[in-house]
PDB file of N, CA and C in Angstrom:
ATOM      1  N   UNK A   1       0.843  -1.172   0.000  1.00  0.00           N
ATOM      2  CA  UNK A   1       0.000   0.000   0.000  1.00  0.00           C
ATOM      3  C   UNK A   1       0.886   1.231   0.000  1.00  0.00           C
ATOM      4  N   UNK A   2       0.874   2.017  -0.854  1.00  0.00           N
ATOM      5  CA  UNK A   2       1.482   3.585  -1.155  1.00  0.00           C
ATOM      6  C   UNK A   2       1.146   3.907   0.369  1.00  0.00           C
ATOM      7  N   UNK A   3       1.971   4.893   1.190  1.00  0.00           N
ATOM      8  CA  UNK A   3       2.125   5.572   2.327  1.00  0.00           C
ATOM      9  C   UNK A   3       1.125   6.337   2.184  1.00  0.00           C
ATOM     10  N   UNK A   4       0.619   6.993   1.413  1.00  0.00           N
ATOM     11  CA  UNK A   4      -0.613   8.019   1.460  1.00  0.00           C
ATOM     12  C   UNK A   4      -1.431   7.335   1.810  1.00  0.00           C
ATOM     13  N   UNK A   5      -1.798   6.003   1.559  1.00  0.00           N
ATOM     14  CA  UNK A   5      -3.147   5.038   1.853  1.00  0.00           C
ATOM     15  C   UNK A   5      -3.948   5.481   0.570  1.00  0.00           C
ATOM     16  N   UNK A   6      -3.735   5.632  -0.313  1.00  0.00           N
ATOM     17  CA  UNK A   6      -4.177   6.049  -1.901  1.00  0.00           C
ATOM     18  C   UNK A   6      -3.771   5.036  -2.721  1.00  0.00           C
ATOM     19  N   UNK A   7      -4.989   4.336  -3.814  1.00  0.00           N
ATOM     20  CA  UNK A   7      -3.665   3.523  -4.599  1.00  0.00           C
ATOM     21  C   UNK A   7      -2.948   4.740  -5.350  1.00  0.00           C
ATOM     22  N   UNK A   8      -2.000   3.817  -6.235  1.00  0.00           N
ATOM     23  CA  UNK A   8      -1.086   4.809  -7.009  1.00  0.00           C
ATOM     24  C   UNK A   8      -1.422   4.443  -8.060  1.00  0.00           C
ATOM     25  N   UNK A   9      -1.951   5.203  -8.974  1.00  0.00           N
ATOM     26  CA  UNK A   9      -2.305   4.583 -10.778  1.00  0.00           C
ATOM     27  C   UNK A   9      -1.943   5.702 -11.698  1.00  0.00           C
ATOM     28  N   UNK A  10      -1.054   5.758 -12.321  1.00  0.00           N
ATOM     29  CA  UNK A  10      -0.491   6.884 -13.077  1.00  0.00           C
ATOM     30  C   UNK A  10       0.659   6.272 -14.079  1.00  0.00           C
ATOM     31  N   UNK A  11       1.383   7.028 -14.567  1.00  0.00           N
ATOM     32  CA  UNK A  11       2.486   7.352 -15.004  1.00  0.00           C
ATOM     33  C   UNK A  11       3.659   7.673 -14.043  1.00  0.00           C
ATOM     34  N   UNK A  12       5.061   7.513 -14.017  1.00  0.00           N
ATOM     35  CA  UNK A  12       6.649   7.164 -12.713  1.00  0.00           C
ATOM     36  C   UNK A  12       7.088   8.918 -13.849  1.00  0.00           C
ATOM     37  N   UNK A  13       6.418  10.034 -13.218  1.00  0.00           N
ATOM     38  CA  UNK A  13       7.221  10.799 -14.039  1.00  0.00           C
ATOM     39  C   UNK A  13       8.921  10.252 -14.660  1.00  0.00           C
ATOM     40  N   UNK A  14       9.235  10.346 -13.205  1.00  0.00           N
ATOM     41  CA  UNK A  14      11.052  10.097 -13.411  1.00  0.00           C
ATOM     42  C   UNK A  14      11.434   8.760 -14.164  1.00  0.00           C
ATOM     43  N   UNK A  15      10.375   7.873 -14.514  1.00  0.00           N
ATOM     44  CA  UNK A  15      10.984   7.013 -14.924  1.00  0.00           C
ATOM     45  C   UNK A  15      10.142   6.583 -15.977  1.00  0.00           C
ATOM     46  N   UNK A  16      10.296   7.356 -17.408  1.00  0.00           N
ATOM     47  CA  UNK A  16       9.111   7.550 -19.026  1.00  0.00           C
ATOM     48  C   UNK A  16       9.301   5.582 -19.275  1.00  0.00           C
ATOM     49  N   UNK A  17       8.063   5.679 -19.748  1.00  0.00           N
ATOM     50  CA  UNK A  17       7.329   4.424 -20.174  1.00  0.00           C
ATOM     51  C   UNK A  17       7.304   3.482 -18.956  1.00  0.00           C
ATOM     52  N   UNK A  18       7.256   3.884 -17.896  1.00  0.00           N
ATOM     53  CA  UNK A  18       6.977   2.857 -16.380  1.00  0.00           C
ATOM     54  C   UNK A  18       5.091   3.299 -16.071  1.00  0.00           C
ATOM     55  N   UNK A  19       4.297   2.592 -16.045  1.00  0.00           N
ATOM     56  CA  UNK A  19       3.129   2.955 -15.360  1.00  0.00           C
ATOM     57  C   UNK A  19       2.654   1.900 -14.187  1.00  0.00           C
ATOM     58  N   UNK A  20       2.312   2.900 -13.302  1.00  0.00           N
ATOM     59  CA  UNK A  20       2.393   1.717 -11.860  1.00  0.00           C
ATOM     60  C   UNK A  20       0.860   1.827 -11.454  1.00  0.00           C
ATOM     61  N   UNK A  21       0.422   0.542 -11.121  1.00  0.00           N
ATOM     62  CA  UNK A  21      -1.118   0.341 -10.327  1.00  0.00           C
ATOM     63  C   UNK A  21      -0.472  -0.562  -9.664  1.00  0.00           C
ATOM     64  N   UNK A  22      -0.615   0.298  -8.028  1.00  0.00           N
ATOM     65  CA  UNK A  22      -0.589  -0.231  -7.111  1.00  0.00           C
ATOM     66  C   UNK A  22      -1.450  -0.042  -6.019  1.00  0.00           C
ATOM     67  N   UNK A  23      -2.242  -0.459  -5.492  1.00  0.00           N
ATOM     68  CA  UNK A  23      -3.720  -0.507  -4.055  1.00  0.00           C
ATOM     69  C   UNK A  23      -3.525  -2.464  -3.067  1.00  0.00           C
ATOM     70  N   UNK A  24      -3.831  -1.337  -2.514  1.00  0.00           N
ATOM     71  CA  UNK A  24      -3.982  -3.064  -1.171  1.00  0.00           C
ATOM     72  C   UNK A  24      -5.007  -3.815  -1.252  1.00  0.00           C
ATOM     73  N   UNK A  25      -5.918  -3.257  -1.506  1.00  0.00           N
ATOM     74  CA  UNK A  25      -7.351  -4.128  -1.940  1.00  0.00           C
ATOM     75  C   UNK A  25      -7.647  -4.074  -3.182  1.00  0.00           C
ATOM     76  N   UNK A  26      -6.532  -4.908  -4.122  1.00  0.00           N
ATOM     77  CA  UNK A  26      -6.333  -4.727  -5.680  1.00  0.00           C
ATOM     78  C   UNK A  26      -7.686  -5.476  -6.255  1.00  0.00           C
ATOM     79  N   UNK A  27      -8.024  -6.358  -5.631  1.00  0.00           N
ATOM     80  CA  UNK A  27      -9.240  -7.286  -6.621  1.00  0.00           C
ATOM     81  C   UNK A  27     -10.359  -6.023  -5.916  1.00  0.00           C
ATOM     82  N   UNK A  28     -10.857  -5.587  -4.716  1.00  0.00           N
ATOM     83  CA  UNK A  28     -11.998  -4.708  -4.851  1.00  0.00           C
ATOM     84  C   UNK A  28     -12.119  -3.443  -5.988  1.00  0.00           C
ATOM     85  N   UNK A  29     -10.624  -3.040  -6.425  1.00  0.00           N
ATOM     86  CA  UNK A  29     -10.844  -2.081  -6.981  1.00  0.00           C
ATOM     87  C   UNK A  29     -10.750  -2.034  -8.349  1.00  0.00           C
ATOM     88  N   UNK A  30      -9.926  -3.281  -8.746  1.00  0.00           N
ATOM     89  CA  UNK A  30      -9.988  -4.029 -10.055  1.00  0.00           C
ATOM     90  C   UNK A  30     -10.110  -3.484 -11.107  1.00  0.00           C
ATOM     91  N   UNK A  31     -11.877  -2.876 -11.502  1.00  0.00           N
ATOM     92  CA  UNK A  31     -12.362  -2.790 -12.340  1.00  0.00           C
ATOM     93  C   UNK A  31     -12.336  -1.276 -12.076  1.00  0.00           C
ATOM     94  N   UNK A  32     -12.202  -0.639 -11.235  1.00  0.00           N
ATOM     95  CA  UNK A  32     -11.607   0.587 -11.270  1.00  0.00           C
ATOM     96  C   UNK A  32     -10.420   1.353 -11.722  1.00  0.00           C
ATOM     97  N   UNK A  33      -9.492   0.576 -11.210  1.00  0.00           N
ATOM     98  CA  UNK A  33      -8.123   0.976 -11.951  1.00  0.00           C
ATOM     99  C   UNK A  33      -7.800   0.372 -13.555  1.00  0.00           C
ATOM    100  N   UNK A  34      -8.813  -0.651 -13.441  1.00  0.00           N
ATOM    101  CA  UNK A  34      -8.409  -1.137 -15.353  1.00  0.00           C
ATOM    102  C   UNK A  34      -9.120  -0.024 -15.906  1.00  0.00           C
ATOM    103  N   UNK A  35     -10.242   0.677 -15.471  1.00  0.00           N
ATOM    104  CA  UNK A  35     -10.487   1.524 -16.122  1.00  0.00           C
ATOM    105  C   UNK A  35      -9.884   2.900 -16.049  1.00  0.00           C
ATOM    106  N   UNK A  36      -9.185   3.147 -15.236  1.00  0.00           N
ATOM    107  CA  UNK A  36      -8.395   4.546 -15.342  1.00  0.00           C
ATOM    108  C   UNK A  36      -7.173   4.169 -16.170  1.00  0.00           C
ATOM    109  N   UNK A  37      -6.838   2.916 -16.102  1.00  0.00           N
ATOM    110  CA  UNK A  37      -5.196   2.695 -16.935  1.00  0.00           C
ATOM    111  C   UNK A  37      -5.964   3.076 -18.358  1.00  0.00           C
ATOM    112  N   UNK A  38      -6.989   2.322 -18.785  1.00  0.00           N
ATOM    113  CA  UNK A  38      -7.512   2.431 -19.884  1.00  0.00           C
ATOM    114  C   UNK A  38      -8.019   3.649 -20.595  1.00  0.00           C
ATOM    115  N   UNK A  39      -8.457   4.543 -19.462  1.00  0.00           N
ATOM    116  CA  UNK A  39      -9.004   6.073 -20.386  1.00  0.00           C
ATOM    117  C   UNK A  39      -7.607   6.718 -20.535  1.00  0.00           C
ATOM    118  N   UNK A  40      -6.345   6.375 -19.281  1.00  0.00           N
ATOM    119  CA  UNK A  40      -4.693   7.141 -19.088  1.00  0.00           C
ATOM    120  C   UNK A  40      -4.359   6.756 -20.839  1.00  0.00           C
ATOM    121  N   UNK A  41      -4.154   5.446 -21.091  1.00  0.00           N
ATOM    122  CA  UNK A  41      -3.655   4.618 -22.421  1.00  0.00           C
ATOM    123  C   UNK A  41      -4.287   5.286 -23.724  1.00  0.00           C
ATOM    124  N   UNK A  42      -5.174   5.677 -23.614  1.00  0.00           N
ATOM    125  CA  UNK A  42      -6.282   6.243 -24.677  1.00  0.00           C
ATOM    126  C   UNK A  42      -6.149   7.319 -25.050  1.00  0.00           C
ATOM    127  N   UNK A  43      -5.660   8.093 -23.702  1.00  0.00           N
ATOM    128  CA  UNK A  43      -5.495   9.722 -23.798  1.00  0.00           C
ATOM    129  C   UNK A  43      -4.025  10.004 -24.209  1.00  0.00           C
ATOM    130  N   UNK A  44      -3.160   8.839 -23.485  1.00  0.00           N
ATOM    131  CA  UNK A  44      -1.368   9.176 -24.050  1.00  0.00           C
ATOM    132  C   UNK A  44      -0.980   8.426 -24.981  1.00  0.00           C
ATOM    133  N   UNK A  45      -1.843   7.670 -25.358  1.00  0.00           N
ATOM    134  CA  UNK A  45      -0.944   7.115 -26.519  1.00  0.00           C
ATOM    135  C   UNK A  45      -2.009   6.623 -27.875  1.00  0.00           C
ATOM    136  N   UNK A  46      -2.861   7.618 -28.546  1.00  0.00           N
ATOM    137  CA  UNK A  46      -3.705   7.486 -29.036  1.00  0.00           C
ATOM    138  C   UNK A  46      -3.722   6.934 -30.495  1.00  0.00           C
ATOM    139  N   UNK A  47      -4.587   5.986 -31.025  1.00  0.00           N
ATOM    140  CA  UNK A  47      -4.166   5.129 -32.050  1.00  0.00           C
ATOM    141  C   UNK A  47      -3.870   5.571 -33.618  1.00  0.00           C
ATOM    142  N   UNK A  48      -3.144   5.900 -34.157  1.00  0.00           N
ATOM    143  CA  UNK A  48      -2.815   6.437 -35.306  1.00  0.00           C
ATOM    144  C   UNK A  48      -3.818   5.691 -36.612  1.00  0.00           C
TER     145      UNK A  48
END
């Protein structure tokens, strides 16, 4: 669990092409964070 008690779902500024999902109660939130990776993926790297 990230120290904030937040998951972490983003982009590692410092470290380009790393994206981290990390939460402690990963299966409750599941379908939450697949969907933020998924609108993040959509918005940065959009399909030519």
């Amino acid at each position: 669990m990230p120290s904030a008690g937040e998951p972490l779902v983003g982009p590692a500024p410092e470290l380009p092409g790393l994206y981290l999902a990390v939460a402690h109660p990963g299966v409750i939130l599941s379908g939450a964070i697949g969907r933020r990776i998924a609108e993040d993926h959509a918005r940065l790297l959009p399909f030519a």
